[in-house]
PDB file of N, CA and C in Angstrom:
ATOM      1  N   UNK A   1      34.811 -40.619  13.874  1.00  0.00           N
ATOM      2  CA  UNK A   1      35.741 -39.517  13.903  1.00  0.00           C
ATOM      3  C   UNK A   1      35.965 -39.042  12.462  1.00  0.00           C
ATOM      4  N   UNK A   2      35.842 -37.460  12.130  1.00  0.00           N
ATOM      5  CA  UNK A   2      36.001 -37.077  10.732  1.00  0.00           C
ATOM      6  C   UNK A   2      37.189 -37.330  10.352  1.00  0.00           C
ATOM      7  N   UNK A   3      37.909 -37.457   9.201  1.00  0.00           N
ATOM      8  CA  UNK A   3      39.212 -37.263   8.381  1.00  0.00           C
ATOM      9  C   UNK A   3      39.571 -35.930   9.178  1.00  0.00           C
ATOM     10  N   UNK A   4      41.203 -36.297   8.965  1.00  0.00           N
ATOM     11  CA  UNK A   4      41.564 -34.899   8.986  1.00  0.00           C
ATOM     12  C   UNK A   4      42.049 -34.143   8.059  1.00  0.00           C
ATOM     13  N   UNK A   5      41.547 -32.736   8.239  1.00  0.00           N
ATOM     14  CA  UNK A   5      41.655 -31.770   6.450  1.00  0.00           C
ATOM     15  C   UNK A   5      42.658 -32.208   6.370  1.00  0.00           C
ATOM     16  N   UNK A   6      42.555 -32.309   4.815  1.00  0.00           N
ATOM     17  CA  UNK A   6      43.749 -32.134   3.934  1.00  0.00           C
ATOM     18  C   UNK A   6      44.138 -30.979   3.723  1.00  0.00           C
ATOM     19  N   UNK A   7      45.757 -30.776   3.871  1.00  0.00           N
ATOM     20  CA  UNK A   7      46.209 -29.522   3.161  1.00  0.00           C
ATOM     21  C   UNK A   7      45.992 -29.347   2.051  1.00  0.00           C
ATOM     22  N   UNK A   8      46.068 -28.079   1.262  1.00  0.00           N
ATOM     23  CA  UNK A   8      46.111 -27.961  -0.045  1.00  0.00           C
ATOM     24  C   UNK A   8      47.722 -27.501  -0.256  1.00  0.00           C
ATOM     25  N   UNK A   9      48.148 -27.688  -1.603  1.00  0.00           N
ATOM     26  CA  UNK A   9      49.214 -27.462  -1.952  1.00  0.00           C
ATOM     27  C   UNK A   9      49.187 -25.463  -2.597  1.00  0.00           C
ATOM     28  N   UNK A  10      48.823 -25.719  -2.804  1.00  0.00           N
ATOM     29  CA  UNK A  10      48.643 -23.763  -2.719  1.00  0.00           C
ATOM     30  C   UNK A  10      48.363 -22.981  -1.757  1.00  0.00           C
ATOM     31  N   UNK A  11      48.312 -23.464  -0.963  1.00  0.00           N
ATOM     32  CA  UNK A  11      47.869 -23.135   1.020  1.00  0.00           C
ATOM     33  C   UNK A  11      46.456 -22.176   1.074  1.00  0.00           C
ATOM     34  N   UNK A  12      45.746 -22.610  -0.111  1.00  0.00           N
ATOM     35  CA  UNK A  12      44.288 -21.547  -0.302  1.00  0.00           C
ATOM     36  C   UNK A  12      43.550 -22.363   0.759  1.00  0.00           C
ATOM     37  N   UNK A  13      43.230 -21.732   1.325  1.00  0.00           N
ATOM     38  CA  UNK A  13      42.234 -22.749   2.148  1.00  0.00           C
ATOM     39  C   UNK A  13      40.372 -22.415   1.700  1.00  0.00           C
ATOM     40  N   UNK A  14      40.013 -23.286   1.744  1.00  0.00           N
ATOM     41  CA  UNK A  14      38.477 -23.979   0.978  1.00  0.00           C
ATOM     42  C   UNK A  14      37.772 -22.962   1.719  1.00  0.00           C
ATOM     43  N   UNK A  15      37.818 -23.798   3.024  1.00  0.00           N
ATOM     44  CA  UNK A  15      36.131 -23.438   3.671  1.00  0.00           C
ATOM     45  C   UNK A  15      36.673 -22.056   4.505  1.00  0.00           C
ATOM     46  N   UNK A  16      37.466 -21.197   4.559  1.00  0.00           N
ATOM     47  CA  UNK A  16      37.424 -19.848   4.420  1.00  0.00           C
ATOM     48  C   UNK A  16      37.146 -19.204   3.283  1.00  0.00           C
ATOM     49  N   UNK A  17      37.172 -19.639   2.286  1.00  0.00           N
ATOM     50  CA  UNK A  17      36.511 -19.187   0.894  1.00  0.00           C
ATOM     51  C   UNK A  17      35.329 -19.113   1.096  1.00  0.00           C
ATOM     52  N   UNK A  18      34.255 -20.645   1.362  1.00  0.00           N
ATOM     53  CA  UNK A  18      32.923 -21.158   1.292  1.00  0.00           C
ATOM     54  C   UNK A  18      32.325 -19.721   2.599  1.00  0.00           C
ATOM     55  N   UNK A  19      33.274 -20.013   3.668  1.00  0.00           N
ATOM     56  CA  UNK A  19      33.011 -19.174   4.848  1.00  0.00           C
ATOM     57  C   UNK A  19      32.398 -17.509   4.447  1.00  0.00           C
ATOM     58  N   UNK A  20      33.284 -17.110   3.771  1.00  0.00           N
ATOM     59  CA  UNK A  20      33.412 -15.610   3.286  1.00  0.00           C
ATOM     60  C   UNK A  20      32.308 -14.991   2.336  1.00  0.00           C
ATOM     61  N   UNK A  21      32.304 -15.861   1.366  1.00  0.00           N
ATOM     62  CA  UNK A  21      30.934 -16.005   0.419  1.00  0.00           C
ATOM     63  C   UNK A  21      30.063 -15.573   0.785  1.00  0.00           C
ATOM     64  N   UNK A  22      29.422 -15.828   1.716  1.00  0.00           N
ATOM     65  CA  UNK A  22      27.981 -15.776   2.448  1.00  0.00           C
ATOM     66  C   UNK A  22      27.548 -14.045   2.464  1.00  0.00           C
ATOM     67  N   UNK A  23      26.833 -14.101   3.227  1.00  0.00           N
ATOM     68  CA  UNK A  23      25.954 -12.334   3.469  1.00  0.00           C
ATOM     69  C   UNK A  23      26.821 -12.312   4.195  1.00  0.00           C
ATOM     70  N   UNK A  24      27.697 -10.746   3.361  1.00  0.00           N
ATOM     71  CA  UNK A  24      28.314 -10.083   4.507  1.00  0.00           C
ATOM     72  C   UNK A  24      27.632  -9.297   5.825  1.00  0.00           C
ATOM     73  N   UNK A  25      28.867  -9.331   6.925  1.00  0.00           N
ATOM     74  CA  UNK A  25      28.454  -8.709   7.945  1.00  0.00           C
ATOM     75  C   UNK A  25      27.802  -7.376   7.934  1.00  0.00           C
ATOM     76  N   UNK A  26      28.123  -6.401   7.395  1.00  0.00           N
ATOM     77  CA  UNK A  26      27.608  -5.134   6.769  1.00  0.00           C
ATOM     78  C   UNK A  26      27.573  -4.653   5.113  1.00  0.00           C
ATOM     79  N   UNK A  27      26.513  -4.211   5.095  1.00  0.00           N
ATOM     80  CA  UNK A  27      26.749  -3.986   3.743  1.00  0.00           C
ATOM     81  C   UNK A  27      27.125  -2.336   3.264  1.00  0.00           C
ATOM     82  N   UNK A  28      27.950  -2.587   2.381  1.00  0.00           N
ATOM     83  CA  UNK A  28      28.627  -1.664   2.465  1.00  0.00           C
ATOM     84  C   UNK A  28      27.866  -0.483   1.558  1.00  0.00           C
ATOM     85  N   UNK A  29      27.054  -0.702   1.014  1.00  0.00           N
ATOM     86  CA  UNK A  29      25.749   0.090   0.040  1.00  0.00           C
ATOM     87  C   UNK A  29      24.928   0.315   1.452  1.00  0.00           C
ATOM     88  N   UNK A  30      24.365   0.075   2.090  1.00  0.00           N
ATOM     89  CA  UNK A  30      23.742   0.885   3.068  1.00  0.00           C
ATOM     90  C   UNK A  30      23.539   1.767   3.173  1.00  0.00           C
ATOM     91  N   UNK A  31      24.738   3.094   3.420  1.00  0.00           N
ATOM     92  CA  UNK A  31      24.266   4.016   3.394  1.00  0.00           C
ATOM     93  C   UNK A  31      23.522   4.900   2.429  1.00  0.00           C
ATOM     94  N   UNK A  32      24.401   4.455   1.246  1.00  0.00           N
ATOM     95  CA  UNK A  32      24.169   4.919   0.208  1.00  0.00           C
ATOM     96  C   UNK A  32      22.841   4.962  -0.138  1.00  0.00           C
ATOM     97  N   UNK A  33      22.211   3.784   0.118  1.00  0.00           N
ATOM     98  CA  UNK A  33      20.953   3.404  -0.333  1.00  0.00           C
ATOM     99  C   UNK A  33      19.840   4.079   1.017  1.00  0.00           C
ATOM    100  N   UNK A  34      20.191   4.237   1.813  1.00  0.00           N
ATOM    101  CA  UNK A  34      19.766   4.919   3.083  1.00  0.00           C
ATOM    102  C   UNK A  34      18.601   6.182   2.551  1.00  0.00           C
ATOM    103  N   UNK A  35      18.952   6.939   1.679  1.00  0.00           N
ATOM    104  CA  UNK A  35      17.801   8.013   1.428  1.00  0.00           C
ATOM    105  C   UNK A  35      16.506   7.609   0.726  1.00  0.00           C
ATOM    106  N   UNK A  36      16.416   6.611   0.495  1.00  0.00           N
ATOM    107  CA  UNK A  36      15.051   5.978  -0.437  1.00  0.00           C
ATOM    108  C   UNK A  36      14.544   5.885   0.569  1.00  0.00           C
ATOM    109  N   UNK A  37      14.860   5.301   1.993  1.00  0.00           N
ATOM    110  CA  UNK A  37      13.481   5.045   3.040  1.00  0.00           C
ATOM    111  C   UNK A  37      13.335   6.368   3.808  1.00  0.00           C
ATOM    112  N   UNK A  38      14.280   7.253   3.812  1.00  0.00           N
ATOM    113  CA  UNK A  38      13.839   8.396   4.948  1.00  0.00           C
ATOM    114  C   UNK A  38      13.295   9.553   4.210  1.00  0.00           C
ATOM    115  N   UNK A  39      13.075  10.162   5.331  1.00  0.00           N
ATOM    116  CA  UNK A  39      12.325  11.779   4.738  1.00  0.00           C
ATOM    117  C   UNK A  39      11.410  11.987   3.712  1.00  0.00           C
ATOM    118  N   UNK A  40      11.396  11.946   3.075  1.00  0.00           N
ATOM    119  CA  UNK A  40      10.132  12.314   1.266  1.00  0.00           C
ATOM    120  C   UNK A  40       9.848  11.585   1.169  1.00  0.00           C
ATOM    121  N   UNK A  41      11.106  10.148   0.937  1.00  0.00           N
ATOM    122  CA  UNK A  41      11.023   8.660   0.218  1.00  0.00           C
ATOM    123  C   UNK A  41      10.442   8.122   0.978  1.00  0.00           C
ATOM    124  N   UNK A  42       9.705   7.313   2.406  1.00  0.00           N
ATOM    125  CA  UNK A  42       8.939   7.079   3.338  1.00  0.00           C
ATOM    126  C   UNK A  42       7.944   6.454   2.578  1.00  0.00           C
ATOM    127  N   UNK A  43       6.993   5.194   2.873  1.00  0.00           N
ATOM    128  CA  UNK A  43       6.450   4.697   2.029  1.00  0.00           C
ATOM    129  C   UNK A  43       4.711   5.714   2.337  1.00  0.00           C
ATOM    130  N   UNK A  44       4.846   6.090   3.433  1.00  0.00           N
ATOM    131  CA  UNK A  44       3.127   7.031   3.658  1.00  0.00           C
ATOM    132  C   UNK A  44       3.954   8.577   2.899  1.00  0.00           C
ATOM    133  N   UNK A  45       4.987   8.949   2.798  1.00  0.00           N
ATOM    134  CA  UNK A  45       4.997  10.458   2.112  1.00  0.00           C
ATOM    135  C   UNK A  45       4.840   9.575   0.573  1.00  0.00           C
ATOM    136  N   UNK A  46       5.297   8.801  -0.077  1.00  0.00           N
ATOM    137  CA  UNK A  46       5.258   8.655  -1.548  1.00  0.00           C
ATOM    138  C   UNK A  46       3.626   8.056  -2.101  1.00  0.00           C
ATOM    139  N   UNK A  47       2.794   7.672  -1.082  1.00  0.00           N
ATOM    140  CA  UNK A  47       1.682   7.383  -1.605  1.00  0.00           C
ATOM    141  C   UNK A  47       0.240   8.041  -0.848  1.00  0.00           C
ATOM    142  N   UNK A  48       0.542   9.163   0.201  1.00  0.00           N
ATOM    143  CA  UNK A  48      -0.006   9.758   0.727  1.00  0.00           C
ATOM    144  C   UNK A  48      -0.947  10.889  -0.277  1.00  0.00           C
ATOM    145  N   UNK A  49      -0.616  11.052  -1.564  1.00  0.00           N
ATOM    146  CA  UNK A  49      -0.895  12.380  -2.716  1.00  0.00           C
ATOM    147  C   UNK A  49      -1.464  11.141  -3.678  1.00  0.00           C
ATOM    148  N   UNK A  50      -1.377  10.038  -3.699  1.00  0.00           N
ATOM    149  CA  UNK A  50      -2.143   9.488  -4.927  1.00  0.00           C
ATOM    150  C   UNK A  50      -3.228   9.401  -5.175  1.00  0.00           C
ATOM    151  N   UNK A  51      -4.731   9.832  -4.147  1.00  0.00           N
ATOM    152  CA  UNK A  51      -5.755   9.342  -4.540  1.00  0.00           C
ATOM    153  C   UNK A  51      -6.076  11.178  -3.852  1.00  0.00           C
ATOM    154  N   UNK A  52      -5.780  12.349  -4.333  1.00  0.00           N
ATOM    155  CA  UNK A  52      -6.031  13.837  -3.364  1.00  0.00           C
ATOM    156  C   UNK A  52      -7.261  14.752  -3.011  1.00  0.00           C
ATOM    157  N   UNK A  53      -8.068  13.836  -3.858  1.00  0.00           N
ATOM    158  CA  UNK A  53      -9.560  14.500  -3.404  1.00  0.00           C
ATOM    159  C   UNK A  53     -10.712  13.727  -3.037  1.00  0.00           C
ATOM    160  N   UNK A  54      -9.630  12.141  -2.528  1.00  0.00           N
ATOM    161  CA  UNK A  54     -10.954  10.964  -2.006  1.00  0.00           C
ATOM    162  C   UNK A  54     -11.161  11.808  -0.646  1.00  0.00           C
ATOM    163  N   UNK A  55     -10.613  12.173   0.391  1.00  0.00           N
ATOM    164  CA  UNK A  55     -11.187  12.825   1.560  1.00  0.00           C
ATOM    165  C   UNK A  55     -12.387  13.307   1.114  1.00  0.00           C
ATOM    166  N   UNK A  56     -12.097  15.044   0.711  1.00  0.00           N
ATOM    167  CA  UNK A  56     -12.711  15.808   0.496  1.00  0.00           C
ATOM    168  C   UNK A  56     -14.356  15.724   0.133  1.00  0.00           C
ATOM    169  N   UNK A  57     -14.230  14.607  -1.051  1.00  0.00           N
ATOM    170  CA  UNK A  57     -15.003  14.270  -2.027  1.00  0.00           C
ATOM    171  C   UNK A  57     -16.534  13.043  -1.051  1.00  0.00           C
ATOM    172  N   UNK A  58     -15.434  12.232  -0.474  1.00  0.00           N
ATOM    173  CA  UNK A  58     -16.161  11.336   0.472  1.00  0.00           C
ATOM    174  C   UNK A  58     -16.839  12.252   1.296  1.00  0.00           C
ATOM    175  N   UNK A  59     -16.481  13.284   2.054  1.00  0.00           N
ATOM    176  CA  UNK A  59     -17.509  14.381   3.335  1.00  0.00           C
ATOM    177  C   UNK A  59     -17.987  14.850   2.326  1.00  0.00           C
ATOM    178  N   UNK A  60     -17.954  15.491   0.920  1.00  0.00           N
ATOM    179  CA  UNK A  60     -19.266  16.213   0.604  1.00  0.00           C
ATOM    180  C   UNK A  60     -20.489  15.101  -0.181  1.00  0.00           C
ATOM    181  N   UNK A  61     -20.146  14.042  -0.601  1.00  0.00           N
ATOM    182  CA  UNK A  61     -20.783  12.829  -0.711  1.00  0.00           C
ATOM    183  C   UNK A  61     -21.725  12.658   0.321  1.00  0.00           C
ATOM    184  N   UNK A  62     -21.378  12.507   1.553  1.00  0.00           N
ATOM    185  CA  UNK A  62     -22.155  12.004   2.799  1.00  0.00           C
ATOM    186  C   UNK A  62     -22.768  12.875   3.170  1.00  0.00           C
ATOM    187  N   UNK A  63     -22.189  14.277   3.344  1.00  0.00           N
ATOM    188  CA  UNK A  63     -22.868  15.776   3.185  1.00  0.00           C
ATOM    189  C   UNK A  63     -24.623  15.913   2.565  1.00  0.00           C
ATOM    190  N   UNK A  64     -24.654  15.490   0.975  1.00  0.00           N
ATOM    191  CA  UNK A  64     -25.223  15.604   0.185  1.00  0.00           C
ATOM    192  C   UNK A  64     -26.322  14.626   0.450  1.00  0.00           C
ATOM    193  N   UNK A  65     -25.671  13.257   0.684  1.00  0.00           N
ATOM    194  CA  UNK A  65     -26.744  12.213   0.881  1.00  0.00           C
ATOM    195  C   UNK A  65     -27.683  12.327   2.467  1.00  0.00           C
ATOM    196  N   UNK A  66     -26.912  13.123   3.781  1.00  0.00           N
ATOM    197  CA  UNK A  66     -27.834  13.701   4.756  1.00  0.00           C
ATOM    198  C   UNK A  66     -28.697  14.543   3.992  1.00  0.00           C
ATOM    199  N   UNK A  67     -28.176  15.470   3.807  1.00  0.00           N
ATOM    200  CA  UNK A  67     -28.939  16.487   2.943  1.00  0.00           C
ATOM    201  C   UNK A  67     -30.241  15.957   2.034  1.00  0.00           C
ATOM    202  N   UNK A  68     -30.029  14.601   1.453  1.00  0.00           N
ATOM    203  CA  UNK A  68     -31.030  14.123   0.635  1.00  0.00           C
ATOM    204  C   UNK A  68     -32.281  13.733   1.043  1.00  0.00           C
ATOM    205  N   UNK A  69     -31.463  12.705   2.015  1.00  0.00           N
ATOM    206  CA  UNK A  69     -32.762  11.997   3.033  1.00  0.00           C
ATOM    207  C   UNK A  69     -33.282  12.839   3.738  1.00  0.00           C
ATOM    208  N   UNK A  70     -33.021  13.815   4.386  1.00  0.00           N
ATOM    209  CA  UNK A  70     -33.817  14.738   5.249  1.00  0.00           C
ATOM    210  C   UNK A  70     -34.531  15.747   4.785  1.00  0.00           C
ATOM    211  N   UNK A  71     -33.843  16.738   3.734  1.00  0.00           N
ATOM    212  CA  UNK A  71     -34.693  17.578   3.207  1.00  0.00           C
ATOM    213  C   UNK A  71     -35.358  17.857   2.268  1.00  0.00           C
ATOM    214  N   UNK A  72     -35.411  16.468   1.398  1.00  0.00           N
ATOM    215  CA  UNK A  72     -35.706  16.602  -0.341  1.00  0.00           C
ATOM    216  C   UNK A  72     -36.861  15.363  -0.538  1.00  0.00           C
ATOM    217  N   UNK A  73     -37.382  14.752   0.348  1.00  0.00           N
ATOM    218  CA  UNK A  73     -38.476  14.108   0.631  1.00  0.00           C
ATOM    219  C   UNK A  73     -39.657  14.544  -0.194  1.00  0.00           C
ATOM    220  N   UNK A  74     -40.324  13.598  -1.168  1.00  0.00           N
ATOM    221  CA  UNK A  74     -40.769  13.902  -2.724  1.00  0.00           C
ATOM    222  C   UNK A  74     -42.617  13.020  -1.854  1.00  0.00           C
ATOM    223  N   UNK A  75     -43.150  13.761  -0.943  1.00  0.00           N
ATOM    224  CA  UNK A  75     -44.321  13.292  -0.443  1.00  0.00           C
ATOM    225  C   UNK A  75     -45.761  13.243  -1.646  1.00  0.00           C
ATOM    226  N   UNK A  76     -45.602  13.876  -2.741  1.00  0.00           N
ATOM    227  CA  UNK A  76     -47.013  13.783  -3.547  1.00  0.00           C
ATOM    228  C   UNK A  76     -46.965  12.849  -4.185  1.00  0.00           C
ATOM    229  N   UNK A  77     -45.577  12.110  -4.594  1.00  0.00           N
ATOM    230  CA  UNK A  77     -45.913  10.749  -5.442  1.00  0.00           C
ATOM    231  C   UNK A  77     -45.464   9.449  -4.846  1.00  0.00           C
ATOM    232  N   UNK A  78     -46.410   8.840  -5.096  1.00  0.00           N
ATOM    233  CA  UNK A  78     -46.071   7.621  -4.222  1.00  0.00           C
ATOM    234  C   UNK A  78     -46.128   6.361  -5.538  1.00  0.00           C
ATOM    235  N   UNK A  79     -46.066   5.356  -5.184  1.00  0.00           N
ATOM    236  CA  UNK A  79     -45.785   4.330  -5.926  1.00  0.00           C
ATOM    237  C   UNK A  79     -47.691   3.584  -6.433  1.00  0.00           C
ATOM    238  N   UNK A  80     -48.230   4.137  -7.353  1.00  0.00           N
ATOM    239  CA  UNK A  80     -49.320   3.614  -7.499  1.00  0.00           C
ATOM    240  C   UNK A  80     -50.462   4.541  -7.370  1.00  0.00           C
ATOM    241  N   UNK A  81     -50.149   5.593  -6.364  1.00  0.00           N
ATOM    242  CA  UNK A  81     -51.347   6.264  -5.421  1.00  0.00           C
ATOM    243  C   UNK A  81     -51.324   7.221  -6.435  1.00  0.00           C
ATOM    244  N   UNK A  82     -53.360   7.454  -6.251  1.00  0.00           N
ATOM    245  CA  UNK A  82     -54.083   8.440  -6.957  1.00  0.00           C
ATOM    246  C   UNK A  82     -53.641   8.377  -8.888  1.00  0.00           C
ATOM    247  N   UNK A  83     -53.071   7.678  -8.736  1.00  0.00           N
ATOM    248  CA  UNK A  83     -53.425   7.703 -10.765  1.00  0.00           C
ATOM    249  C   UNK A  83     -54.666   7.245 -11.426  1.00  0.00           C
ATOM    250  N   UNK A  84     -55.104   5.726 -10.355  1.00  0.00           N
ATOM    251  CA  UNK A  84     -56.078   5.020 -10.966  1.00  0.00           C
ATOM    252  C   UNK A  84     -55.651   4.490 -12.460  1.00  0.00           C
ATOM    253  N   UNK A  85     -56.233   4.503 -13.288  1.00  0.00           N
ATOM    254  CA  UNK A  85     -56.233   3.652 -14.626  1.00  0.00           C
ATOM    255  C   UNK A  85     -55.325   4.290 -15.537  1.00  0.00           C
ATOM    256  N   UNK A  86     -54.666   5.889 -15.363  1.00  0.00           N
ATOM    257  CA  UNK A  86     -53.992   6.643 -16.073  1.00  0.00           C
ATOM    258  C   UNK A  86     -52.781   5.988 -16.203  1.00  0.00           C
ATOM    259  N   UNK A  87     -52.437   5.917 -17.633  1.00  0.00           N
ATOM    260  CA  UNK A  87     -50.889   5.692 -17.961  1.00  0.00           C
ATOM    261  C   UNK A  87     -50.100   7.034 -17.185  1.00  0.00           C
ATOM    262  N   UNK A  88     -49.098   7.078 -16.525  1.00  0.00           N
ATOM    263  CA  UNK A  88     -48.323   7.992 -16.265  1.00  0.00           C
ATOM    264  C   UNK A  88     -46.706   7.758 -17.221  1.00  0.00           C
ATOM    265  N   UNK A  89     -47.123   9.611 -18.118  1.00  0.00           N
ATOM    266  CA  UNK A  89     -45.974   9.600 -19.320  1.00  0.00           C
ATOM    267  C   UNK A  89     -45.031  10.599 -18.568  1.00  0.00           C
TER     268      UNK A  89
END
């Protein structure tokens, strides 16, 4: 069986102190602080503009490289063929 509390002589009582301390039930900055996550502040609106011409840049990249392989096909030189003994400068 525990002791039983002691009074205090100043009638402060302890463990409503210890009690109270803790994370309050609401915080009272909340709202305040409330506009950093909504509207503009949103973590896809604040980092949505940082990198603004990887789209773009990536489709004309892939654009270019269809474009390469299919129509720019370099058939007269091949690796070795028809030089024979010639240094090629």
């Amino acid at each position: 069986m525990p002791p039983p509390p002691r009074s205090n002589v100043t009638g402060f009582d302890t463990r409503k102190f210890v009690q109270s301390s803790g994370m309050p039930a609401k915080d009272p900055w909340a709202r305040a602080e409330q506009w950093r996550y909504t509207g503009p502040f949103t973590r896809y609106n604040r980092f949505k503009g940082a990198l603004p011409g990887l789209g773009t840049a990536t489709v004309a990249f892939a654009a270019y490289c269809t474009y390469e392989y299919f129509f720019m096909k370099d058939d007269h030189h091949g690796h070795g063929e028809g030089h024979g003994s010639e240094e090629h400068h």
